[in-house]
Protein backbone atom coordinates (compact mmCIF):
# COMPACT_ATOMS: atom_id res chain seq x y z
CA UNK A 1 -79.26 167.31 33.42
CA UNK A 2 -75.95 166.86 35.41
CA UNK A 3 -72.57 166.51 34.49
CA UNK A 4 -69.80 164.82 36.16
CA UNK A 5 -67.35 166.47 38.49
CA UNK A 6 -63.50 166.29 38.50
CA UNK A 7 -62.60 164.90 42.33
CA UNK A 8 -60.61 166.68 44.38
CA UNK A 9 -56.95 165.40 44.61
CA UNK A 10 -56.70 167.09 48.34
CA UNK A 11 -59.59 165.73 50.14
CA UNK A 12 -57.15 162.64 51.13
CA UNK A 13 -55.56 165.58 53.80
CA UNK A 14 -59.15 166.44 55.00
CA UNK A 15 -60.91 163.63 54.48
CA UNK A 16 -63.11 163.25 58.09
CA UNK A 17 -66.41 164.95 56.73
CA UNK A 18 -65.53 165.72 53.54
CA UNK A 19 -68.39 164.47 51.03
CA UNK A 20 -67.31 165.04 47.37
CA UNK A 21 -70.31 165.02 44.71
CA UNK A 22 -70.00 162.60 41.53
CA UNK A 23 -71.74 165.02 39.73
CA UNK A 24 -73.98 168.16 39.82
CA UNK A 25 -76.11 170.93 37.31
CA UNK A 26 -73.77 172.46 34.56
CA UNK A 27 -74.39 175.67 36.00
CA UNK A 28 -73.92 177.44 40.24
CA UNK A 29 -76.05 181.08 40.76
CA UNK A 30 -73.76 182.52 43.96
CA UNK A 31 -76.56 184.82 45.18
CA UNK A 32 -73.55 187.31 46.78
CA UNK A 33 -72.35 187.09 43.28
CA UNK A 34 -72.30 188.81 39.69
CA UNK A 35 -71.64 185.90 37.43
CA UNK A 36 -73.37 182.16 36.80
CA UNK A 37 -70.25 179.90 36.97
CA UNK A 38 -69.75 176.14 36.17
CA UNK A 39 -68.92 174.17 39.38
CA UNK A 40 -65.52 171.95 38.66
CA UNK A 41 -65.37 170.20 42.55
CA UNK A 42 -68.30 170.12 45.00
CA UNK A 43 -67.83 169.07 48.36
CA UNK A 44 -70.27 169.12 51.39
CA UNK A 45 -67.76 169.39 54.39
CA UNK A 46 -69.21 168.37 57.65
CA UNK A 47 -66.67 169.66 59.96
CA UNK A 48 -68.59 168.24 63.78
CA UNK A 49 -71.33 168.41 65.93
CA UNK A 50 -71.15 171.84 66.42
CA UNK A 51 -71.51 173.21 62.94
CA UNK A 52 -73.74 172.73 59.85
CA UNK A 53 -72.27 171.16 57.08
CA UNK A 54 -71.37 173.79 54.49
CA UNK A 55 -70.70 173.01 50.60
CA UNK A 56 -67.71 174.07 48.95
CA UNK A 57 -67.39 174.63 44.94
CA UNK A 58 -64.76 175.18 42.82
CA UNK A 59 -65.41 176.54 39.28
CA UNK A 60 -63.50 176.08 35.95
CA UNK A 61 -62.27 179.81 36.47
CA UNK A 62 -60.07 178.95 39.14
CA UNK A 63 -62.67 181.06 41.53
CA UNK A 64 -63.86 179.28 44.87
CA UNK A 65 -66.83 179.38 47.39
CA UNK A 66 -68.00 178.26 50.31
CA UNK A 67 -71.38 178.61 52.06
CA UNK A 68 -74.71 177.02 53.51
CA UNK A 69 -77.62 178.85 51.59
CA UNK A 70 -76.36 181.33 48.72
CA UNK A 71 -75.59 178.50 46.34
CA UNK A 72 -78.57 177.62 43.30
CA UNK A 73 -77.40 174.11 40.96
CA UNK A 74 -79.37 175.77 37.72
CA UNK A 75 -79.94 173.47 34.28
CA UNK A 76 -79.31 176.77 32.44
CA UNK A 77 -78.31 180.49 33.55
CA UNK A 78 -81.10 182.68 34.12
CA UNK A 79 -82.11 185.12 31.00
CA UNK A 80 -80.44 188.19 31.65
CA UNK A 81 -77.70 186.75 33.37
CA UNK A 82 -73.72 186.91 32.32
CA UNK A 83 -72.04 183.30 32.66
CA UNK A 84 -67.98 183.64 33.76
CA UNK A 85 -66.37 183.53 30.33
CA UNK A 86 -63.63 181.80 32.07
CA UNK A 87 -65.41 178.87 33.33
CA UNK A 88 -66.97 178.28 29.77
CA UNK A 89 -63.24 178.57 27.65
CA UNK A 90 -61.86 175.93 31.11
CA UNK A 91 -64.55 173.83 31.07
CA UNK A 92 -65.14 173.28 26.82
CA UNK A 93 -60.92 172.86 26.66
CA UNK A 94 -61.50 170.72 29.22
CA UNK A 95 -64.27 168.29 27.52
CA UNK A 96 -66.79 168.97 28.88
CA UNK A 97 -70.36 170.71 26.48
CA UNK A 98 -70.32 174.16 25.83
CA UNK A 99 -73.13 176.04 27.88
CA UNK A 100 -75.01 176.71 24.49
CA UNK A 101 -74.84 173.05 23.79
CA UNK A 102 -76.71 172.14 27.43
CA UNK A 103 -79.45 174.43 26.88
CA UNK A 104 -80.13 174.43 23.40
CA UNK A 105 -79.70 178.47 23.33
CA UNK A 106 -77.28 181.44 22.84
CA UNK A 107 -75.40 181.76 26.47
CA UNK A 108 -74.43 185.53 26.86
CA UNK A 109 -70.54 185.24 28.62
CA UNK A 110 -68.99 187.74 30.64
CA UNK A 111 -66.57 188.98 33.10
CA UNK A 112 -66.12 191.84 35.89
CA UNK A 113 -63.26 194.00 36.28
CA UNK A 114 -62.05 196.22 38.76
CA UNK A 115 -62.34 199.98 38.45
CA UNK A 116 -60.85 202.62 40.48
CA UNK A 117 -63.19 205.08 41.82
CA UNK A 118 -61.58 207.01 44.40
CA UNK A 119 -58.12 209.38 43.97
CA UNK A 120 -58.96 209.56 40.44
CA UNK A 121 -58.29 213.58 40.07
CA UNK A 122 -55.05 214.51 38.41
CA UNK A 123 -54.43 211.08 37.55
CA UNK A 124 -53.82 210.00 34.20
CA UNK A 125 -55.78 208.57 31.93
């Protein structure tokens, strides 16, 4: 199943090579990363001869990424796996299905946070 993607309002400033995608999987695995997102804007840049093209995706959190190989389009998130709670409350205010509604199952959402873990003695809790 794919959904439709919002277009990017500043590819007219970098249009030469820029490719934006009509419309994609619900759901983007980042293999360097924690959470299963849900791509907003896809674009396959092509920058010139000497460089591969790349694709660039911007999720419904506001979060961004760019690469050549880490990226996996997915039908549903994998059991196990934490989708960005972010990109699910976006993307359903937005219009678009809810996550359980595309896959006919419970979608477990989640989020990461930053923890300190050095200079923690003496410091309050």
């Amino acid at each position: 199943m794919k959904l439709p993607l919002q277009k990017d309002k500043s590819l007219p400033r970098f249009a030469d090579g820029a490719l934006p995608w009509v419309s994609c999987q619900p759901f983007v695995e980042n293999s360097r990363a924690v959470l299963i997102h849900r791509p907003r804007m896809v674009t396959t840049h092509k920058i010139g001869p000497r460089w591969k093209p790349h694709i660039a995706i911007t999720q419904w959190c506001g979060n961004s990424s760019v690469g050549t190989k880490k990226f996996t389009f997915l039908d549903a998130p994998p059991d196990g796996r934490l989708l960005c709670a972010r990109c699910e409350e976006k993307a359903t205010q937005a219009g678009q299905p809810a996550a359980s509604a595309i896959t006919g199952r419970h979608v477990h959402l989640g989020g990461v946070i930053a923890v300190q873990v050095c200079c923690t003695e003496g410091a309050k809790p």
